[in-house]
C-alpha atoms as a PDB file:
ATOM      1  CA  UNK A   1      22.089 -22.742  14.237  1.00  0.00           C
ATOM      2  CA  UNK A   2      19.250 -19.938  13.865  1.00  0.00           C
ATOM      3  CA  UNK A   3      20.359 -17.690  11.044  1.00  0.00           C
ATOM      4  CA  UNK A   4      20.018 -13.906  11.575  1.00  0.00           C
ATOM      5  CA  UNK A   5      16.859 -12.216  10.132  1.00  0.00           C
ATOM      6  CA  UNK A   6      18.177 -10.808   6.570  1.00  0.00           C
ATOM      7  CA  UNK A   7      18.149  -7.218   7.628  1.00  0.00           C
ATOM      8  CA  UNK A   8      20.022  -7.984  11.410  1.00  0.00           C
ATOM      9  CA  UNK A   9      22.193  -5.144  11.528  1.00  0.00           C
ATOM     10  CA  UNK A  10      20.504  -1.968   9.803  1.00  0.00           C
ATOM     11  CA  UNK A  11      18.907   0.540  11.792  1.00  0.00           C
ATOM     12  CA  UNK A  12      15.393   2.522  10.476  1.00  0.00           C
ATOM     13  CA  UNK A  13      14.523   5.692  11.742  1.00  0.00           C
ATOM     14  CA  UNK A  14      10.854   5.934  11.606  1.00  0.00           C
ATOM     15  CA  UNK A  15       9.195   9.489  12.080  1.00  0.00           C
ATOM     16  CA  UNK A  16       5.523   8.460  10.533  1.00  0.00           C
ATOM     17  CA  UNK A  17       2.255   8.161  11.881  1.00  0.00           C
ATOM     18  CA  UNK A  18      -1.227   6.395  10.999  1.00  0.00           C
ATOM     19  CA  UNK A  19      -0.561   3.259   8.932  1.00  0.00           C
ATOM     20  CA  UNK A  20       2.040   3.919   5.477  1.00  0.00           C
ATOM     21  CA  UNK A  21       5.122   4.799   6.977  1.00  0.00           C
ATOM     22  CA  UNK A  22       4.513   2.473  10.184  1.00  0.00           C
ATOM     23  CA  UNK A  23       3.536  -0.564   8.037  1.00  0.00           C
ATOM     24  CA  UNK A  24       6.620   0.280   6.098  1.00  0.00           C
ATOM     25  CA  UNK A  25       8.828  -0.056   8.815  1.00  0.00           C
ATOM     26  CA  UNK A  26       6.752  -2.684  10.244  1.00  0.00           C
ATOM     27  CA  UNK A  27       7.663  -5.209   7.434  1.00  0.00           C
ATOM     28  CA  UNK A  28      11.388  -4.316   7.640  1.00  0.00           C
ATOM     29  CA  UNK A  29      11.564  -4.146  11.391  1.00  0.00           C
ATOM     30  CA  UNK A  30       9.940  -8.570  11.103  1.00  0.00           C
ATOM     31  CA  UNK A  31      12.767  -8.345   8.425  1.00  0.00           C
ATOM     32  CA  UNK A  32      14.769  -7.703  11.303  1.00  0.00           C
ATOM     33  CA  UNK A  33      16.060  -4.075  10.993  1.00  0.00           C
ATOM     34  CA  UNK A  34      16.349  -2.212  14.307  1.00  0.00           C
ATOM     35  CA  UNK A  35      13.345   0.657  13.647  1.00  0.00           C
ATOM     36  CA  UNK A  36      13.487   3.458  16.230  1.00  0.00           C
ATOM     37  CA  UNK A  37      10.304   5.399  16.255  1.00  0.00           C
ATOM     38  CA  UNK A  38      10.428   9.119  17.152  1.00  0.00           C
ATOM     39  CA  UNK A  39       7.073  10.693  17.838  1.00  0.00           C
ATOM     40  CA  UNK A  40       6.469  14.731  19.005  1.00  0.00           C
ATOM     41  CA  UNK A  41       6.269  14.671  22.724  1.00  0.00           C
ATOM     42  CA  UNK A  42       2.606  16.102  22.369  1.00  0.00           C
ATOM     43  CA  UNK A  43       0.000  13.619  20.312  1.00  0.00           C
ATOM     44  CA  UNK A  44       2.723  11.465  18.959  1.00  0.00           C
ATOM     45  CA  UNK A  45       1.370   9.359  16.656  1.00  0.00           C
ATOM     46  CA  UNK A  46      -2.069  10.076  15.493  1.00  0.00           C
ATOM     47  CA  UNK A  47      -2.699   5.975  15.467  1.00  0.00           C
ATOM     48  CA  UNK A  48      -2.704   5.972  19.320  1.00  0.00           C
ATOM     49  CA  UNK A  49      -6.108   7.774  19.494  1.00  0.00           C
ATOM     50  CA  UNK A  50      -7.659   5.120  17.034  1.00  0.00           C
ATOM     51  CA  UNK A  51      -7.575   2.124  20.152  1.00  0.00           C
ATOM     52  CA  UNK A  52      -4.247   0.092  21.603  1.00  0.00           C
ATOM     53  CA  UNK A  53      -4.865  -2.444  19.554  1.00  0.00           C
ATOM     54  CA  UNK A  54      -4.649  -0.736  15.935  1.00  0.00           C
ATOM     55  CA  UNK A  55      -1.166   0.836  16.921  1.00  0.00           C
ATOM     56  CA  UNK A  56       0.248  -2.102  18.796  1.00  0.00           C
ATOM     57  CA  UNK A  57       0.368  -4.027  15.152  1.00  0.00           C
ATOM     58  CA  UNK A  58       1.745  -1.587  13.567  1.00  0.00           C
ATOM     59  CA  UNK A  59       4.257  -0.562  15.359  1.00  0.00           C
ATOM     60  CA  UNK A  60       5.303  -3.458  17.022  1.00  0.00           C
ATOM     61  CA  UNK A  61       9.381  -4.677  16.961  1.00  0.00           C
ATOM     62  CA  UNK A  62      10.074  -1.222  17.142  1.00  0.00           C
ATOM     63  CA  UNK A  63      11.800   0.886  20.000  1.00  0.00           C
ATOM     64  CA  UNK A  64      10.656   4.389  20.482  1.00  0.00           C
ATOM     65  CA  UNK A  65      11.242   7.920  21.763  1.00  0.00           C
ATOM     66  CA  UNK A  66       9.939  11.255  21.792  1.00  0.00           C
ATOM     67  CA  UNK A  67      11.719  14.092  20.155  1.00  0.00           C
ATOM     68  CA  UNK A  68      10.327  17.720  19.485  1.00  0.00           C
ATOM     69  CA  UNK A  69      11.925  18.588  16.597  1.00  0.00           C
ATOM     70  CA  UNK A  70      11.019  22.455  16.085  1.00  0.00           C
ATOM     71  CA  UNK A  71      13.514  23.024  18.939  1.00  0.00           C
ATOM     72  CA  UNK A  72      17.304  23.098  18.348  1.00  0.00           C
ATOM     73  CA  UNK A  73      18.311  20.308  21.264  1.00  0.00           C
ATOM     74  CA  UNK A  74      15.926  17.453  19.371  1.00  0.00           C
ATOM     75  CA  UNK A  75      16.841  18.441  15.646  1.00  0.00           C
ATOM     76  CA  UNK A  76      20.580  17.881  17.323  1.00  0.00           C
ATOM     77  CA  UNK A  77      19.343  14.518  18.823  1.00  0.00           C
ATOM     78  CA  UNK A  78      18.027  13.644  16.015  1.00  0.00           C
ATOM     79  CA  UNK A  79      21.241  14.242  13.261  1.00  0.00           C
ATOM     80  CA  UNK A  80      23.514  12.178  15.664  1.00  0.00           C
ATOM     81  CA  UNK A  81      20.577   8.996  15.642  1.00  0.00           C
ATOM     82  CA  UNK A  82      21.247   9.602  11.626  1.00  0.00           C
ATOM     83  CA  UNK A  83      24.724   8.973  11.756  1.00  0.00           C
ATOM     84  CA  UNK A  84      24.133   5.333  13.029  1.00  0.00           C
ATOM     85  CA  UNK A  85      21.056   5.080  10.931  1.00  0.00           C
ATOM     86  CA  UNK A  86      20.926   3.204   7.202  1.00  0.00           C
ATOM     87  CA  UNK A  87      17.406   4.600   6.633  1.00  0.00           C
ATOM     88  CA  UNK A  88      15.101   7.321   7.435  1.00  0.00           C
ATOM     89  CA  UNK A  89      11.048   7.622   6.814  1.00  0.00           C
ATOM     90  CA  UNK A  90       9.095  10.275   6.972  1.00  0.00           C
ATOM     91  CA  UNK A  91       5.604  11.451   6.154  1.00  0.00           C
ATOM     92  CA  UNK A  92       5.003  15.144   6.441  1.00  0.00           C
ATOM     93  CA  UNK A  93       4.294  17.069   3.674  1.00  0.00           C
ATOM     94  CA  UNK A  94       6.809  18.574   0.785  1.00  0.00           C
ATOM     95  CA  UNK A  95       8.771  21.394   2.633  1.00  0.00           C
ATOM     96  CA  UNK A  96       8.530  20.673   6.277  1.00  0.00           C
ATOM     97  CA  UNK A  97      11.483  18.264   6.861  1.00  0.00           C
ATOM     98  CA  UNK A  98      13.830  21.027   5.021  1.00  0.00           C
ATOM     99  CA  UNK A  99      12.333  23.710   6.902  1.00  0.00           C
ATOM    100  CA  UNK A 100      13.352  22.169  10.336  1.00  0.00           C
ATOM    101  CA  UNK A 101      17.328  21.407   8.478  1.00  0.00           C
ATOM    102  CA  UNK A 102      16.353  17.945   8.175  1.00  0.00           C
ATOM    103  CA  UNK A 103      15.698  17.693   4.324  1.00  0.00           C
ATOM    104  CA  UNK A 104      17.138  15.317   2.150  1.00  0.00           C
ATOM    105  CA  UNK A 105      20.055  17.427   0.813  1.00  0.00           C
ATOM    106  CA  UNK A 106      20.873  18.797   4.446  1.00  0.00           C
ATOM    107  CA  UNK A 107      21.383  15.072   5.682  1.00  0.00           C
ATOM    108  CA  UNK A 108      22.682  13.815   2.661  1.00  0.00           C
ATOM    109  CA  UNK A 109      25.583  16.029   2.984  1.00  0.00           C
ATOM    110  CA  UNK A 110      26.370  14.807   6.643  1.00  0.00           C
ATOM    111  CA  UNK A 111      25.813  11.492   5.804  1.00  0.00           C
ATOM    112  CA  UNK A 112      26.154  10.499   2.680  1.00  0.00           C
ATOM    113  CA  UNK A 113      25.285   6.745   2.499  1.00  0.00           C
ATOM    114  CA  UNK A 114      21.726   7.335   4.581  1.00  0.00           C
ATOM    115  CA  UNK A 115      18.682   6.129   2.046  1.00  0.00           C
ATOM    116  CA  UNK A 116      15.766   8.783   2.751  1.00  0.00           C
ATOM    117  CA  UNK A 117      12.478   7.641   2.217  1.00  0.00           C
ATOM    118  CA  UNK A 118       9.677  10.408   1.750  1.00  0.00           C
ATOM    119  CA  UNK A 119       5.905   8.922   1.813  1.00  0.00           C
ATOM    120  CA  UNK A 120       3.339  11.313   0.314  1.00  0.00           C
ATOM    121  CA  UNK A 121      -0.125  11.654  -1.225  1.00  0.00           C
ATOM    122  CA  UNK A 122       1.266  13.014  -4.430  1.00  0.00           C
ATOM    123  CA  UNK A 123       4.924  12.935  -4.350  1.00  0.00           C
ATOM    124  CA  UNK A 124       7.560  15.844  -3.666  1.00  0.00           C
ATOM    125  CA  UNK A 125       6.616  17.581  -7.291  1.00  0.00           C
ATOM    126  CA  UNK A 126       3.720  18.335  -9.140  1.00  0.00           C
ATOM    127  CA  UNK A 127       0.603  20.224  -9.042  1.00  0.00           C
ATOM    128  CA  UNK A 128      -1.199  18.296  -6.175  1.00  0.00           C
ATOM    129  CA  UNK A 129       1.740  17.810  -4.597  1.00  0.00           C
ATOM    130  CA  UNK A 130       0.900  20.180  -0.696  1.00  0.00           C
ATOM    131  CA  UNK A 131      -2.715  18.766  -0.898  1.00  0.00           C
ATOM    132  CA  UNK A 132      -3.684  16.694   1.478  1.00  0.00           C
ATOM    133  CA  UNK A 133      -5.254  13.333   1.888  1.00  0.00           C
ATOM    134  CA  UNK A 134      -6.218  10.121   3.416  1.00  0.00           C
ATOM    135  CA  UNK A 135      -6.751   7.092   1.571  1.00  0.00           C
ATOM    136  CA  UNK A 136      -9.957   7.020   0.064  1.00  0.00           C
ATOM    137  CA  UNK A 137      -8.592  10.525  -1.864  1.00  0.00           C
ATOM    138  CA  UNK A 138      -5.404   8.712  -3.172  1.00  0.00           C
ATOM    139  CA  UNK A 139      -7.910   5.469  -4.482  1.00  0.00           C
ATOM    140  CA  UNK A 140      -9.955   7.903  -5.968  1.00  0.00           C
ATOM    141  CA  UNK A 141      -7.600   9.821  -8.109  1.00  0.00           C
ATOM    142  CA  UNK A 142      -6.332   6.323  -9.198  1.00  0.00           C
ATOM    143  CA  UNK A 143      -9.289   5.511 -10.229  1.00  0.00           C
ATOM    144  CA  UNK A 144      -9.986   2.418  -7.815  1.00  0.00           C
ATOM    145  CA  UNK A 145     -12.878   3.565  -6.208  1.00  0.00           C
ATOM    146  CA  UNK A 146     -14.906   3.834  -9.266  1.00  0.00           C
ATOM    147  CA  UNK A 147     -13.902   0.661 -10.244  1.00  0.00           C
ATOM    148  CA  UNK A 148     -15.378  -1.062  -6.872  1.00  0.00           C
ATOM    149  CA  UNK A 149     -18.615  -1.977  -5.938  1.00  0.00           C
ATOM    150  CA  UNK A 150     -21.513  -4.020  -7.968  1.00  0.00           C
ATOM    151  CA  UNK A 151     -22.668  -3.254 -11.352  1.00  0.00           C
ATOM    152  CA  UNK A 152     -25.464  -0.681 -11.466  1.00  0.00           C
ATOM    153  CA  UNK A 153     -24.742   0.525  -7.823  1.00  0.00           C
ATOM    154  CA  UNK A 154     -22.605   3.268  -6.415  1.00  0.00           C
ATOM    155  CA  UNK A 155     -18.497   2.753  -5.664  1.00  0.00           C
ATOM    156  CA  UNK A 156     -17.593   0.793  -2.426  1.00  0.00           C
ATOM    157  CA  UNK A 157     -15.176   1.235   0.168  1.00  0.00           C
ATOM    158  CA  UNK A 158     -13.233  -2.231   1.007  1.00  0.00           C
ATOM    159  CA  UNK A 159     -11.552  -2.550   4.799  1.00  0.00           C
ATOM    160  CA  UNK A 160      -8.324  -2.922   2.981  1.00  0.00           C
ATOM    161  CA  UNK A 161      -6.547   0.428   2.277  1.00  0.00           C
ATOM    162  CA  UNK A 162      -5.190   0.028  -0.971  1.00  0.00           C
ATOM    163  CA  UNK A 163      -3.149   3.187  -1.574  1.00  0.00           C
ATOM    164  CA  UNK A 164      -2.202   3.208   2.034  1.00  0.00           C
ATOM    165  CA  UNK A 165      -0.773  -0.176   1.965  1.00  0.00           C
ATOM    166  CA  UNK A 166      -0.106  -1.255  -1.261  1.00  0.00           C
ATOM    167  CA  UNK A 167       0.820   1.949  -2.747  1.00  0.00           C
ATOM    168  CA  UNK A 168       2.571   3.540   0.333  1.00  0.00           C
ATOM    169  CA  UNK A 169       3.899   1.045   2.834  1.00  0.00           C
ATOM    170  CA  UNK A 170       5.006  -2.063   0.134  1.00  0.00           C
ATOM    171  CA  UNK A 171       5.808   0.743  -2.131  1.00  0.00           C
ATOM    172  CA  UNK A 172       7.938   2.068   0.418  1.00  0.00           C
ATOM    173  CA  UNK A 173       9.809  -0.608   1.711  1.00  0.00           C
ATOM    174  CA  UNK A 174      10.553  -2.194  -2.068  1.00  0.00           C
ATOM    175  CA  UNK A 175      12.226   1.360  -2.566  1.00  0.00           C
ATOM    176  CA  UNK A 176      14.346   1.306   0.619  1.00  0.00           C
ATOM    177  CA  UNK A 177      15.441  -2.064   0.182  1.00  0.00           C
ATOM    178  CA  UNK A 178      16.744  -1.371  -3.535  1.00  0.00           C
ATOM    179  CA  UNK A 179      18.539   1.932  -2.139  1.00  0.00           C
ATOM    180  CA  UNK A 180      19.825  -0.013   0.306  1.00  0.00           C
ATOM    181  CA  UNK A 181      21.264  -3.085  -1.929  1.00  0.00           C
ATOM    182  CA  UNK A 182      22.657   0.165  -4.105  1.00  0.00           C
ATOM    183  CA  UNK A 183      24.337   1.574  -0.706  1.00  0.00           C
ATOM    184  CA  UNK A 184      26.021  -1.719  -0.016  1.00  0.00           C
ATOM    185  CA  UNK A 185      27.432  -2.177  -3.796  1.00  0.00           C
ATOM    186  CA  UNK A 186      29.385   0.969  -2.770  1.00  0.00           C
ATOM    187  CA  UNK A 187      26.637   3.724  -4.052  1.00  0.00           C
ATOM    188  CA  UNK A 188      25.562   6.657  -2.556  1.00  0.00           C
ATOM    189  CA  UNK A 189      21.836   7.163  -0.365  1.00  0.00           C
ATOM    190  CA  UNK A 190      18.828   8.606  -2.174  1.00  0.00           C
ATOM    191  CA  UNK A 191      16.293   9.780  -1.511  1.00  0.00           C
ATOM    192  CA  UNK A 192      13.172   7.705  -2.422  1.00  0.00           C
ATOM    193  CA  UNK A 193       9.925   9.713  -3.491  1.00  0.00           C
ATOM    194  CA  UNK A 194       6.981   7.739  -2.568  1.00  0.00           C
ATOM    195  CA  UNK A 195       3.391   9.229  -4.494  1.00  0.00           C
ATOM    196  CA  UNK A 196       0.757   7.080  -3.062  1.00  0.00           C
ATOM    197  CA  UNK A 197      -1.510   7.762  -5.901  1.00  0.00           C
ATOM    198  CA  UNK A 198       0.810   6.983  -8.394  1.00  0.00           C
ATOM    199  CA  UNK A 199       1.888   3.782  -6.864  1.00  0.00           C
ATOM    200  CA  UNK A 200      -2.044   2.948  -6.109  1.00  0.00           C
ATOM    201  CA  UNK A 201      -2.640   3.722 -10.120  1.00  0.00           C
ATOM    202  CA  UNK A 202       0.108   1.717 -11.268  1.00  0.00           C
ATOM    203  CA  UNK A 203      -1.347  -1.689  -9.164  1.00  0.00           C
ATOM    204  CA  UNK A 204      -4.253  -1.197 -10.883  1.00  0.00           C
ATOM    205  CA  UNK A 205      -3.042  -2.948 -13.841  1.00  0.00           C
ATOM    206  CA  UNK A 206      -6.109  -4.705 -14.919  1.00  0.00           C
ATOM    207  CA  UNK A 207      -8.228  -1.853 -15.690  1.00  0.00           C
ATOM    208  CA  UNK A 208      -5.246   0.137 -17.151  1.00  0.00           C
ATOM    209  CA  UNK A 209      -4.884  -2.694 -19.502  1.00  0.00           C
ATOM    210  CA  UNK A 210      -8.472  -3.044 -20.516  1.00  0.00           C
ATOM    211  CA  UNK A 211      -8.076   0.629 -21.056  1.00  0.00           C
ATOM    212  CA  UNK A 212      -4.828  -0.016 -23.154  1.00  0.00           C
ATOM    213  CA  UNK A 213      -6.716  -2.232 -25.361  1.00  0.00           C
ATOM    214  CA  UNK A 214     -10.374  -1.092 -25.541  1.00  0.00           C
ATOM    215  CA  UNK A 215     -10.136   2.863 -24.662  1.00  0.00           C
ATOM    216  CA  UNK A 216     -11.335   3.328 -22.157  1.00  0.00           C
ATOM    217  CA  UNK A 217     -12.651   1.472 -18.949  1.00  0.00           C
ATOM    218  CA  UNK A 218     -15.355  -1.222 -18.705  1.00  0.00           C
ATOM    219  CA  UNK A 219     -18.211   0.021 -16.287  1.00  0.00           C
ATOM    220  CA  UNK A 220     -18.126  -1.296 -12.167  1.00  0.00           C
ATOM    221  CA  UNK A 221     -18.604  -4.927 -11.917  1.00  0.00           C
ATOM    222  CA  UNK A 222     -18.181  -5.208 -15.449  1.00  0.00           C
ATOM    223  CA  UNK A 223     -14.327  -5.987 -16.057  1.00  0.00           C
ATOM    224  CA  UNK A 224     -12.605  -9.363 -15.729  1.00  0.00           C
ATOM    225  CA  UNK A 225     -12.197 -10.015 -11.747  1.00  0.00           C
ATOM    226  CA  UNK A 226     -14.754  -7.407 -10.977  1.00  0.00           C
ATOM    227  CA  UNK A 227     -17.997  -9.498 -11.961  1.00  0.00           C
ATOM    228  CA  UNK A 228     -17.712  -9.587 -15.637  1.00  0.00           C
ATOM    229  CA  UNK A 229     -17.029 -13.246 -15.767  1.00  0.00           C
ATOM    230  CA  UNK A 230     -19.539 -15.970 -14.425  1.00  0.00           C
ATOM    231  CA  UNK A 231     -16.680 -18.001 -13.238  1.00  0.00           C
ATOM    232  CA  UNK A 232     -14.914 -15.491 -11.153  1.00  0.00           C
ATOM    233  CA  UNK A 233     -16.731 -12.980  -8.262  1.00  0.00           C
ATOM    234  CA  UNK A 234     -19.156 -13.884  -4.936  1.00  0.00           C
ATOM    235  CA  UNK A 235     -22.638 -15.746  -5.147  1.00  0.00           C
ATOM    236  CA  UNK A 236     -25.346 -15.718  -2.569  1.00  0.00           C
ATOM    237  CA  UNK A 237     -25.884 -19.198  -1.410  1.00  0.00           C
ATOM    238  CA  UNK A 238     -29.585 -21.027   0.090  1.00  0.00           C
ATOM    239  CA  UNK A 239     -28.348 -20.326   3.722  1.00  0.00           C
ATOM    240  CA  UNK A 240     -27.980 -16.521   3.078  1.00  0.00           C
ATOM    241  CA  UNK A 241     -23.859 -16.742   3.356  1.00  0.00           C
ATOM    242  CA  UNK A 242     -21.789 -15.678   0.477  1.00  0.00           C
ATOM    243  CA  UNK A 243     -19.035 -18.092  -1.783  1.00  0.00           C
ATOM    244  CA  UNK A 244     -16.025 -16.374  -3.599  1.00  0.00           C
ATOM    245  CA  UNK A 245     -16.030 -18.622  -6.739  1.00  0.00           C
ATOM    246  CA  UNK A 246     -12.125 -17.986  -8.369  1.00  0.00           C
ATOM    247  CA  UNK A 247     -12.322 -20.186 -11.415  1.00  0.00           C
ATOM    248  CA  UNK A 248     -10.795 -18.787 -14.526  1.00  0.00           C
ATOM    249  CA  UNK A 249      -9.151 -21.967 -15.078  1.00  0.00           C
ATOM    250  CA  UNK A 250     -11.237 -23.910 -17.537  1.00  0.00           C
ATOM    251  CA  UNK A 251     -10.905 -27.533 -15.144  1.00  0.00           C
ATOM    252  CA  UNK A 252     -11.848 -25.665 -12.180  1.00  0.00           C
ATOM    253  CA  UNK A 253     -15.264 -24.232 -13.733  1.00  0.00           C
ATOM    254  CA  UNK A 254     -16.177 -27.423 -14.851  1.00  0.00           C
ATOM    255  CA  UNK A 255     -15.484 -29.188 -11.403  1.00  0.00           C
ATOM    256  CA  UNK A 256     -17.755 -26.442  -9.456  1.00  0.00           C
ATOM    257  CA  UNK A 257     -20.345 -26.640 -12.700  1.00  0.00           C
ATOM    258  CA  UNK A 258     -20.449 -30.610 -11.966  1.00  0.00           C
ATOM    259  CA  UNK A 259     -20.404 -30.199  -8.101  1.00  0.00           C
ATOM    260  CA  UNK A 260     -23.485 -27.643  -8.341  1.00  0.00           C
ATOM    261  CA  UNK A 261     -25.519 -29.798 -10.901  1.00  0.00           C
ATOM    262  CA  UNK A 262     -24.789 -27.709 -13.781  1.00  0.00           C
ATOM    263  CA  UNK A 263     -22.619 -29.373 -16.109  1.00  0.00           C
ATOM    264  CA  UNK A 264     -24.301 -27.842 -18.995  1.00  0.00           C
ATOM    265  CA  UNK A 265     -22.803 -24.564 -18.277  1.00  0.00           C
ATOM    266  CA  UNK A 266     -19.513 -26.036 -18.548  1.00  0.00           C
ATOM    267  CA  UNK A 267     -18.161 -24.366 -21.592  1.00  0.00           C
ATOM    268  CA  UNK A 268     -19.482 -20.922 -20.877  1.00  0.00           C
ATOM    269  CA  UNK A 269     -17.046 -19.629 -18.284  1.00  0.00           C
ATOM    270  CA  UNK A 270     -15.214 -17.084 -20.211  1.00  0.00           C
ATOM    271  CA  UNK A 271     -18.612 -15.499 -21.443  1.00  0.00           C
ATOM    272  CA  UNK A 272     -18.962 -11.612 -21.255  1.00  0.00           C
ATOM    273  CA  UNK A 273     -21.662  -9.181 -21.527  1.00  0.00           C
ATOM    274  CA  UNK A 274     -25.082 -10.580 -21.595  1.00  0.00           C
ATOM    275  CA  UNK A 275     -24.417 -13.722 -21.624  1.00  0.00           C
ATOM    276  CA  UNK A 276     -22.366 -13.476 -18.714  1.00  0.00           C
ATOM    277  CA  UNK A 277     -25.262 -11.924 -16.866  1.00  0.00           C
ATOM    278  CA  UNK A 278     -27.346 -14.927 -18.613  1.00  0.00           C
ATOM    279  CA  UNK A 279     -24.844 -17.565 -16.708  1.00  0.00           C
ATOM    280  CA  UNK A 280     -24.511 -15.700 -13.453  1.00  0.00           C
ATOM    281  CA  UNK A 281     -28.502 -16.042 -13.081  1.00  0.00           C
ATOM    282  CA  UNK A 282     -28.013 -19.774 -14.215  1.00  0.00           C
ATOM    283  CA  UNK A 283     -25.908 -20.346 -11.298  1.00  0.00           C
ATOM    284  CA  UNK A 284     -27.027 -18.167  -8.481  1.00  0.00           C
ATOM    285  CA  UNK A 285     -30.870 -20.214  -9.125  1.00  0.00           C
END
């Protein structure tokens, strides 16, 4: 007998666009909540004019419609999906959602148990908080971008959007699910206030430690699993390809040492600062 997917049962109404809320709803639609996507009739979601293929993996397990919610007949729509709806996400900035009677408080009231999810740059307060962004802006107010990229060369950009995803869509969904587990203990909905850039900022936990304990940041490429150990970052090797060496573990440094004909660099894998630099020549010879 198949078992039914953990979230069989719930329904999601999903009202984002581009890649946080839709990835949110993407993992708990595969979780197997019933996500109903409502796009404006004109433009929808902004992901469709960045090729098929970006928004079909996204927003697939999802069923869809098209409401325009500055009129009065799809706001109306719209509060009776809620009443049959455990969750709602939605992206737009502070303001808008109660502007249209669709806030928080206005749908809490009609339906109390309803867990309202609000994904943002900068969260529903603060100083930043009608600003807007993509992104590279939320990374870069966390910090992130100036800690990627070589030593001695400018910040990088990866093809993995880290505030996006990490701080907006897991984020996200982590928050609905514990609202949700609260709802079924016999709570109350709440609304859950989703900053990207805080959530981005507190993943970075490696350079807010080194922070913690040394003041202040260590330069790009310079910090533990940024290039500041020999026996952890990427090595060009004689056929022009590159190797990800991950090998903070003492045995595994001395296996690749011994496999590369460098057993005399053994006991040198936790090495910093020159030295390090000294060792990373060593091996990359």
């Amino acid at each position: 007998m198949v078992r039914p997917k953990p979230l069989a049962g719930l329904r999601i109404l999903d009202l984002t666009r581009l890649l946080p809320g839709p990835m949110c709803t993407l993992h708990l639609g595969d979780m197997g909540a019933d996500v109903i996507k409502v796009e404006a009739p004109r433009g929808g979601d902004y992901a469709r004019a960045l090729g098929p293929s970006l928004f079909r993996l996204v927003n697939r397990n999802k069923r869809a419609l098209k409401l325009d919610l500055s009129k009065p007949a799809g706001r109306d729509v719209f509060i009776e999906l809620t009443h049959s709806a455990d969750a709602l996400v939605e992206a737009f900035r502070p303001g808008v959602m109660a502007r249209l009677g669709l806030g928080y408080e206005a749908l809490h009231a009609l339906h109390p148990r309803l867990v309202y999810c609000s994904i943002t740059g900068y969260g529903q307060r603060g100083p930043y908080r009608m600003r807007a962004g993509h992104d590279i802006d939320y990374c870069a107010y966390a910090g992130i971008v100036e800690q990627s990229g070589a030593g001695g060369g400018p910040p990088v950009l990866g093809n993995f959007q880290v505030a996006d995803l990490a701080g907006g869509a897991l984020s996200a969904a982590m928050g609905i699910l514990a609202a949700l587990l609260d709802v079924q203990r016999g709570g109350e909905g709440r609304h859950v206030d989703v900053s990207m850039t805080d959530c981005a900022l507190a993943h970075a936990v490696v350079p807010l430690a080194t922070w913690l304990e040394e003041g202040a940041t260590r330069p790009r490429g310079a910090d533990t699993l940024t290039g500041g150990l020999p026996c952890y970052g990427v090595y060009e090797t004689g056929d022009g390809r590159y190797m990800a060496l991950g090998a903070l573990e003492h045995k595994f440094w001395r296996a690749f040492c011994e496999a590369v004909g460098r057993p005399d660099l053994s006991d040198r894998h936790l090495v910093s600062g020159e030295e390090a630099e000294a060792v990373r020549a060593e091996v990359a010879a």
